[in-house]
C-alpha atoms as a PDB file:
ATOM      1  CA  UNK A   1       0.000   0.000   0.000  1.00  0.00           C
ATOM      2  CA  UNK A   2       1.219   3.304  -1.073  1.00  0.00           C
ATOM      3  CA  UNK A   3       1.892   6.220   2.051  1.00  0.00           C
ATOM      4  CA  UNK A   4       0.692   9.112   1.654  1.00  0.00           C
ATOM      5  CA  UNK A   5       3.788  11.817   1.658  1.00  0.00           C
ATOM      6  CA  UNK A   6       4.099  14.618   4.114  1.00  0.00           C
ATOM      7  CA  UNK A   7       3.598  17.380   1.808  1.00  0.00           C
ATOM      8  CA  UNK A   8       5.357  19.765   4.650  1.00  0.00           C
ATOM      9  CA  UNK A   9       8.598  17.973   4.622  1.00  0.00           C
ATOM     10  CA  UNK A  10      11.960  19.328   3.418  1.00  0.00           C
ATOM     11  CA  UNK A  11      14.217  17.680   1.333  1.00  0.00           C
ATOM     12  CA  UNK A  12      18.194  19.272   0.124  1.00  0.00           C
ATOM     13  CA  UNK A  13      17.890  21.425  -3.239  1.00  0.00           C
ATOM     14  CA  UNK A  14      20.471  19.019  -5.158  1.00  0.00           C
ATOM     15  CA  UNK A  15      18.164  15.919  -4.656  1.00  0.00           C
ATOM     16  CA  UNK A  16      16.334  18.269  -7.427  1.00  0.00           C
ATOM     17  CA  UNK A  17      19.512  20.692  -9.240  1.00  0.00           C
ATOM     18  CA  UNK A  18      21.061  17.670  -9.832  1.00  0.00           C
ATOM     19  CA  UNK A  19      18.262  15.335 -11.739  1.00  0.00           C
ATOM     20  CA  UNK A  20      17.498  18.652 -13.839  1.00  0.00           C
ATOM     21  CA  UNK A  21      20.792  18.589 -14.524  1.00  0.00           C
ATOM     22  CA  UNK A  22      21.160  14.952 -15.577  1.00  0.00           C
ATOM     23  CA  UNK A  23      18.120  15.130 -17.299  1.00  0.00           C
ATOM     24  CA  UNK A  24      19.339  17.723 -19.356  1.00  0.00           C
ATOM     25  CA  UNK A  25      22.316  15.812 -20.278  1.00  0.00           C
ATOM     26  CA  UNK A  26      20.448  12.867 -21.689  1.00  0.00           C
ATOM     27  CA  UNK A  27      16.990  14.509 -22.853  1.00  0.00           C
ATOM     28  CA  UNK A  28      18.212  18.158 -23.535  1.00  0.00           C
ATOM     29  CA  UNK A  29      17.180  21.594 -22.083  1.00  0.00           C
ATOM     30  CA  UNK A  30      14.026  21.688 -23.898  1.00  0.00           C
ATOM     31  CA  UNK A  31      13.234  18.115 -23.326  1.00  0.00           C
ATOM     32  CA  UNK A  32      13.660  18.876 -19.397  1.00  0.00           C
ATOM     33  CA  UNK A  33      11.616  21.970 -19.419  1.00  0.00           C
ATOM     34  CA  UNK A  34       8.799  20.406 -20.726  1.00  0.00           C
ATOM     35  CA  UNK A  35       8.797  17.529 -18.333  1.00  0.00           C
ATOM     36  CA  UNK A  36       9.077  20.062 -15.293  1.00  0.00           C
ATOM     37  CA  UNK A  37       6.409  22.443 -16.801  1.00  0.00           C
ATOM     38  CA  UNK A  38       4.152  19.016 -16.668  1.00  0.00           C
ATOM     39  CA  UNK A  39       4.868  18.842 -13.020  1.00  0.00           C
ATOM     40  CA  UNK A  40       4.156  22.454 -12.405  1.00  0.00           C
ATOM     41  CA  UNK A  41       7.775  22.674 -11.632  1.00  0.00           C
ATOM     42  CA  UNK A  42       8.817  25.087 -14.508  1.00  0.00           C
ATOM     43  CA  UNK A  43      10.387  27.732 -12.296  1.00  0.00           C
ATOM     44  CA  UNK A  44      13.321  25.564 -11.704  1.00  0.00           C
ATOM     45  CA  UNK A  45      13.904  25.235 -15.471  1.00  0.00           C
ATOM     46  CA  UNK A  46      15.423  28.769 -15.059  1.00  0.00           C
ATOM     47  CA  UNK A  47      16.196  29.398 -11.846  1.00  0.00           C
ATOM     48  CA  UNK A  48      17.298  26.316  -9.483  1.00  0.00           C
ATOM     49  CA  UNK A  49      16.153  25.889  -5.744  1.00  0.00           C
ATOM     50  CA  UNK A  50      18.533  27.709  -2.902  1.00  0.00           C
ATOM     51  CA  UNK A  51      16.751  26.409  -0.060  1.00  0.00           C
ATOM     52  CA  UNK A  52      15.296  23.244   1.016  1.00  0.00           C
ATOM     53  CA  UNK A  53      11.845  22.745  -1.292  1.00  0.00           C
ATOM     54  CA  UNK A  54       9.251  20.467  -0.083  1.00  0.00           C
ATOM     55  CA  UNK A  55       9.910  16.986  -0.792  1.00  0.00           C
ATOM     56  CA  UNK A  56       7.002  16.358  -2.710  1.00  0.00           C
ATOM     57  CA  UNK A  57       8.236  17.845  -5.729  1.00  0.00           C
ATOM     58  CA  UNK A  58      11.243  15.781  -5.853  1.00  0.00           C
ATOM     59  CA  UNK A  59       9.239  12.207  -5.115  1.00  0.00           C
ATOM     60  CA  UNK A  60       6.896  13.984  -8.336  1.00  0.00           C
ATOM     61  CA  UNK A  61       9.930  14.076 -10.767  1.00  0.00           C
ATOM     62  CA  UNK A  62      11.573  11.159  -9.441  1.00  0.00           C
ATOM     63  CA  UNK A  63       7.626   9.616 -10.162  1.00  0.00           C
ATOM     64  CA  UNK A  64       6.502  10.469 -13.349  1.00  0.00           C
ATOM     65  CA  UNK A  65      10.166  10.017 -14.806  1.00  0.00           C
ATOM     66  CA  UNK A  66       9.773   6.541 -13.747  1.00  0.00           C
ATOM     67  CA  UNK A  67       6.642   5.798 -15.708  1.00  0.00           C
ATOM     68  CA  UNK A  68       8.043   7.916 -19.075  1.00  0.00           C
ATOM     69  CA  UNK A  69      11.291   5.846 -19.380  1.00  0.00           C
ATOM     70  CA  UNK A  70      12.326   1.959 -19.326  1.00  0.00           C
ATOM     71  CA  UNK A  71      13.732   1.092 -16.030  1.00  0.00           C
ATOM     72  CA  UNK A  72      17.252   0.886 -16.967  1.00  0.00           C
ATOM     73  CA  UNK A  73      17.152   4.691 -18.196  1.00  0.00           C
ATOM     74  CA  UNK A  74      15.666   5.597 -15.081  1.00  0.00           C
ATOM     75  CA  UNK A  75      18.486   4.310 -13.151  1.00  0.00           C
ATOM     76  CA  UNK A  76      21.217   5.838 -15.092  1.00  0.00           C
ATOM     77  CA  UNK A  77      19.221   9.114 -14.487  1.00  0.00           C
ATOM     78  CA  UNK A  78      19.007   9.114 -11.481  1.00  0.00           C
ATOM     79  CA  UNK A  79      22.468   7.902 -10.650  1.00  0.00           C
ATOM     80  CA  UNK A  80      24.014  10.430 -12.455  1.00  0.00           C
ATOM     81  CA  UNK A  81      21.920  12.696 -10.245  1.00  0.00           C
ATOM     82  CA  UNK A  82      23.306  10.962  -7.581  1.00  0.00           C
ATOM     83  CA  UNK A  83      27.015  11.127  -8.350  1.00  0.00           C
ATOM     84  CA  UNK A  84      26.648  15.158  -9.079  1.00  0.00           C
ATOM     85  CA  UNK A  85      25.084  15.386  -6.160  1.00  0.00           C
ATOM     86  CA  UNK A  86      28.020  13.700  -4.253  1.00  0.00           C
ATOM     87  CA  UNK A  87      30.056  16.166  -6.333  1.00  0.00           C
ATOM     88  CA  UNK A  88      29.105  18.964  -5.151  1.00  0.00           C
ATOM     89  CA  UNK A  89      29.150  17.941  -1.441  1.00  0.00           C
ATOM     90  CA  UNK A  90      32.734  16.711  -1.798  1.00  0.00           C
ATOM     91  CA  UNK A  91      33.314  20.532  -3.286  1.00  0.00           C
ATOM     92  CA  UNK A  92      31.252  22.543  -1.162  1.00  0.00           C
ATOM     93  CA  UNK A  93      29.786  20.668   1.945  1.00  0.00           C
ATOM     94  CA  UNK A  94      32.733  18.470   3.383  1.00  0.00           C
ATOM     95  CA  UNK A  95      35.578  20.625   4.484  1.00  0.00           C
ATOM     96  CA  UNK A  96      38.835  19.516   2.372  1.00  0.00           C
ATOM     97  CA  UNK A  97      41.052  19.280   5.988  1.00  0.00           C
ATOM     98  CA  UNK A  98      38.365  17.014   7.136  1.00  0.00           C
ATOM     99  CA  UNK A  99      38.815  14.882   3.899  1.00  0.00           C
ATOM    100  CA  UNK A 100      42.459  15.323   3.995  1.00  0.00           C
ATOM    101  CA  UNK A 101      42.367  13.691   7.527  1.00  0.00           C
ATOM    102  CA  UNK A 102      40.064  10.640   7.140  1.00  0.00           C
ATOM    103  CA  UNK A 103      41.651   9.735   4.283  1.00  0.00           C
ATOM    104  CA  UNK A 104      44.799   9.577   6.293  1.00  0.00           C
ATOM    105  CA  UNK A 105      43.392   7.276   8.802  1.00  0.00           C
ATOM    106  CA  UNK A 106      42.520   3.636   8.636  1.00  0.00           C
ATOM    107  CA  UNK A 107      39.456   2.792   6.658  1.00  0.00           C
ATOM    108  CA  UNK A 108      37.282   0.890   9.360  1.00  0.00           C
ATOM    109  CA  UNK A 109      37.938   4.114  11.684  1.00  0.00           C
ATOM    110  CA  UNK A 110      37.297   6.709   8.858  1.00  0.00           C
ATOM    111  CA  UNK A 111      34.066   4.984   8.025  1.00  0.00           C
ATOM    112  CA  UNK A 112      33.306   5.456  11.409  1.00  0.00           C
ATOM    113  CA  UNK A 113      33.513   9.356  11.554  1.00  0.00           C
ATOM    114  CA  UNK A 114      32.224   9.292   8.113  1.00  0.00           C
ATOM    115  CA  UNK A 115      28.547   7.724   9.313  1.00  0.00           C
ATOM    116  CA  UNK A 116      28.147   9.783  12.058  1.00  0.00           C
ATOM    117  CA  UNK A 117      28.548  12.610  10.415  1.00  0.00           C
ATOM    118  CA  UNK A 118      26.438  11.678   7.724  1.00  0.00           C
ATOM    119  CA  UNK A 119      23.602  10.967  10.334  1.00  0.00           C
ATOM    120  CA  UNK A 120      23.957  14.094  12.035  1.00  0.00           C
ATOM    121  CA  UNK A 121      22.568  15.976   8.502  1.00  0.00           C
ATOM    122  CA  UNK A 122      20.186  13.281   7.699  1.00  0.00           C
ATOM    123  CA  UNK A 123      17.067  15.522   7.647  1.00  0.00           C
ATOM    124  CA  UNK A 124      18.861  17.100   4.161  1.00  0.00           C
ATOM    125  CA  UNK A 125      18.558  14.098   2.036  1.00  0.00           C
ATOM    126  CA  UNK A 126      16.136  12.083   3.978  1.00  0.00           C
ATOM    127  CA  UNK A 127      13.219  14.461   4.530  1.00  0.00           C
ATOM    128  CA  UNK A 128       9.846  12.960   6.076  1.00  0.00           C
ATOM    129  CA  UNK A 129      12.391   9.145   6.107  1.00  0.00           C
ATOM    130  CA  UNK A 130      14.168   7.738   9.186  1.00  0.00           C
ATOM    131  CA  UNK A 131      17.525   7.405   8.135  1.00  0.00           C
ATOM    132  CA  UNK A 132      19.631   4.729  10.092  1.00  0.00           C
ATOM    133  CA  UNK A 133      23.008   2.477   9.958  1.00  0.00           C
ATOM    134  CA  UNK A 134      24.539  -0.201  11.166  1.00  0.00           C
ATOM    135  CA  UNK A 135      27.769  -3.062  10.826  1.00  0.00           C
ATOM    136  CA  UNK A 136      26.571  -6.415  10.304  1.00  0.00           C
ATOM    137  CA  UNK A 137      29.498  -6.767  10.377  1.00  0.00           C
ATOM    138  CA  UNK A 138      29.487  -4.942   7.239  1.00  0.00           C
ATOM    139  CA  UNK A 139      28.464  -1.453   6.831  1.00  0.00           C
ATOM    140  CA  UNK A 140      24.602  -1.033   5.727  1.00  0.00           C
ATOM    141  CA  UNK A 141      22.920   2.411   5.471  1.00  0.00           C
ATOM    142  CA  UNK A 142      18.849   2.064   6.193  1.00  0.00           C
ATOM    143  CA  UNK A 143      16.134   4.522   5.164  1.00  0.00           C
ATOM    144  CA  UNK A 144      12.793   4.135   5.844  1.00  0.00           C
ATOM    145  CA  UNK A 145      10.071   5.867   4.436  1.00  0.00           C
ATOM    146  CA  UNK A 146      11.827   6.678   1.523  1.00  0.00           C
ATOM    147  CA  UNK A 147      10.624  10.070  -0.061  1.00  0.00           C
ATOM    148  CA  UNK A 148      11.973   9.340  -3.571  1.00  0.00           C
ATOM    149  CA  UNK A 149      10.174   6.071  -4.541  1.00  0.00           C
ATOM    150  CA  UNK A 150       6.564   6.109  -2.127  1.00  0.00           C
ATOM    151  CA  UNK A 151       4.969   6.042  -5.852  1.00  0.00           C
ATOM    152  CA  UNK A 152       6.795   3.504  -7.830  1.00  0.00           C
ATOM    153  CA  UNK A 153       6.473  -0.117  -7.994  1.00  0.00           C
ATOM    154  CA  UNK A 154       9.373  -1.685  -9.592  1.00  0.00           C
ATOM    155  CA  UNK A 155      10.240  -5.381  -9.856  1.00  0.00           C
ATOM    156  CA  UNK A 156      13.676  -4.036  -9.018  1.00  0.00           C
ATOM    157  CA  UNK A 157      15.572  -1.690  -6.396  1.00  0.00           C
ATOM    158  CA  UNK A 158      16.033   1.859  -8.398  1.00  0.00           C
ATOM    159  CA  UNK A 159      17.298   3.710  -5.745  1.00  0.00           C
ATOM    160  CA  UNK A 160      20.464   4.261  -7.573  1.00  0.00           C
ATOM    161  CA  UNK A 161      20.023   8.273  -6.391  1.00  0.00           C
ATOM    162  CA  UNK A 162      21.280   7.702  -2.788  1.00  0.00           C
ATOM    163  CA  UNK A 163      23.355   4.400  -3.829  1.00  0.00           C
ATOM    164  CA  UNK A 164      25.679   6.670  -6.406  1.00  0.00           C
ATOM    165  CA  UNK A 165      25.905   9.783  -4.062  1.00  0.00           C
ATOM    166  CA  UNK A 166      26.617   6.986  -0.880  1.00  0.00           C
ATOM    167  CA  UNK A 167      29.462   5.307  -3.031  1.00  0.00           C
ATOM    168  CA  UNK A 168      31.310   8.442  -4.303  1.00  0.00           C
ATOM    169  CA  UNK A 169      31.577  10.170  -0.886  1.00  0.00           C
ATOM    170  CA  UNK A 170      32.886   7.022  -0.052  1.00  0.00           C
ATOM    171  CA  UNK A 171      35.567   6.027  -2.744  1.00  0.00           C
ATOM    172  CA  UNK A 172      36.654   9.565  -2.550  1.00  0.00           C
ATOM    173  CA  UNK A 173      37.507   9.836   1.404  1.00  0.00           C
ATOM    174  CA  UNK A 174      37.529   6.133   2.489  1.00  0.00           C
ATOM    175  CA  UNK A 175      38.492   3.383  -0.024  1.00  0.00           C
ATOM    176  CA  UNK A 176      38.320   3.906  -3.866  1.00  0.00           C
ATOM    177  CA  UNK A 177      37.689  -0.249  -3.907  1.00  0.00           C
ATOM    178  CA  UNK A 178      33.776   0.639  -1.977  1.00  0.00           C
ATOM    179  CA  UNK A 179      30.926  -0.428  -4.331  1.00  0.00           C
ATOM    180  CA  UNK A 180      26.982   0.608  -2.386  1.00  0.00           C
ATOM    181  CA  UNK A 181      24.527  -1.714  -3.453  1.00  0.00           C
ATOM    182  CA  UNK A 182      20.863  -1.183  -2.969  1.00  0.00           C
ATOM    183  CA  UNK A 183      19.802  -4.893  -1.337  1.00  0.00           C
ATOM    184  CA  UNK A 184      16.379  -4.349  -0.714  1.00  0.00           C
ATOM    185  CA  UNK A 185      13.884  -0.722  -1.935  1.00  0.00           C
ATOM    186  CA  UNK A 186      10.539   0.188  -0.620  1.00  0.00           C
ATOM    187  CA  UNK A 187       9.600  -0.013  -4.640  1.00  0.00           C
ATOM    188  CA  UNK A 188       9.339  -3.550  -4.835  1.00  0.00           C
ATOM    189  CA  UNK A 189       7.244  -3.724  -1.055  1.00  0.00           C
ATOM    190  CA  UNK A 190      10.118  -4.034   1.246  1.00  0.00           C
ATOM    191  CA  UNK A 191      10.090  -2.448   4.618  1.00  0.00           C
ATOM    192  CA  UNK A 192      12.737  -0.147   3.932  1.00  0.00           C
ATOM    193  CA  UNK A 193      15.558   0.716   1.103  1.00  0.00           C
ATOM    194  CA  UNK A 194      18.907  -0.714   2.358  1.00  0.00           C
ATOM    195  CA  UNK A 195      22.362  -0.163   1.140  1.00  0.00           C
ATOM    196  CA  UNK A 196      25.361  -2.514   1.533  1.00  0.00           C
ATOM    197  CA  UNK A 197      29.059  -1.501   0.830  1.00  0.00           C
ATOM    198  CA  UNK A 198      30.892  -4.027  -0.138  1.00  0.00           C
ATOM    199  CA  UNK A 199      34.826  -4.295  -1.837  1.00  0.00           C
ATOM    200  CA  UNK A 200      34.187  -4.704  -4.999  1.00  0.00           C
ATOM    201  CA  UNK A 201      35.424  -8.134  -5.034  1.00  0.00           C
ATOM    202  CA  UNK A 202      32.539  -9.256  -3.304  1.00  0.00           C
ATOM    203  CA  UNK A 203      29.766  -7.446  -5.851  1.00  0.00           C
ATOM    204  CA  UNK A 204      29.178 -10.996  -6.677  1.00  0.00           C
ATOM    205  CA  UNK A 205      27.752 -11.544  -3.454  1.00  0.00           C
ATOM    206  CA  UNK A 206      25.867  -8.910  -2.821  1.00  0.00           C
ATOM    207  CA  UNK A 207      24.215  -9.443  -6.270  1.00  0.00           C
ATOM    208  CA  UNK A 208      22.935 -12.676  -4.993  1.00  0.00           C
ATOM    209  CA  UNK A 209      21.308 -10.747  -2.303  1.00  0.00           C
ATOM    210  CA  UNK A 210      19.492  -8.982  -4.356  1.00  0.00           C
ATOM    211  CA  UNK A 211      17.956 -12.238  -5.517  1.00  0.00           C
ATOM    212  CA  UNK A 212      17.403 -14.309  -2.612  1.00  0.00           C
END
């Protein structure tokens, strides 16, 4: 059964700049205005969020791209968004002494620092979701009540937004060999969208995660 959203929660501006801007880069500028204008999201066309915009618009876009394109578009979308978004908080967000010091340090302890911090701005990317994580032993981030995929049903996880902007924050400060996988996604009726991190070694393994 499909949750109603919280139409007064706040999500980040990039979980929307950056799918306009991947959009753009595989439909076009005009392609993108039109789908926004649809939405009754045209302003951003021309002049991108500064703030934190209700989350409902993103979950919209994130929505009614879903049901436009095949699946496998939708996930390269969306995890381009993803890895611009993880971009721009390497650039602009995450101090570059802080980065220069975890990756200094050894990975298990860096990872460490690394979640809590990430937990601390939760509310940013998570909006109305509970946003959790955990070693079992290995490192798995949990969000429930995901915002970005309350209305899609999918046969498979296509939460590739978080998974791609999850992985390059942590290739870039902890361990270039990290792969995220998304092992189970609120799309296909699971309790929550979880992501594993796993050396990417073992991508075989989580892959037959995905299936069990």
């Amino acid at each position: 059964m499909q949750v109603a959203l919280n139409s007064q929660a706040l999500i980040g501006p990039n979980a929307l700049i950056q799918m306009v801007e991947a959009l753009r880069i595989v439909w076009g500028p005009q392609e993108t205005r039109a789908l926004l204008g649809s939405l009754g999201l045209g302003h951003y066309a021309d002049t991108p969020p500064q703030r934190m915009l209700p989350q409902e618009e993103v979950a919209a876009l994130h929505a009614r791209l879903h049901g436009l394109v095949d699946t496998q578009t939708f996930k390269a979308i969306t995890r381009e968004a993803g890895l611009r978004t993880a971009d721009y908080l390497l650039a602009n967000r995450i101090p570059r002494p802080v980065q220069w010091v975890l990756k200094r340090l050894p990975d298990a302890i860096a990872a460490r620092v690394l979640c809590r911090a990430i937990a601390r701005h939760a509310w940013t990317f998570a909006g109305s979701g509970n946003f959790s994580y955990a070693w079992t032993p290995r490192l798995v981030f949990r969000l429930r009540g995901n915002p970005l995929c309350k209305r899609i049903a999918s046969d498979v996880p296509v939460c590739d937004y978080y998974a791609a902007t999850f992985e390059r924050i942590f290739r870039t400060i902890v361990n270039d060999n990290w792969r995220v996988v998304e092992l189970q996604c609120e799309a296909n009726g699971a309790l929550m969208c979880e992501f594993g991190f796993y050396p990417r070694n073992e991508l075989a393994s989580a892959a037959q995660h995905q299936e069990v």
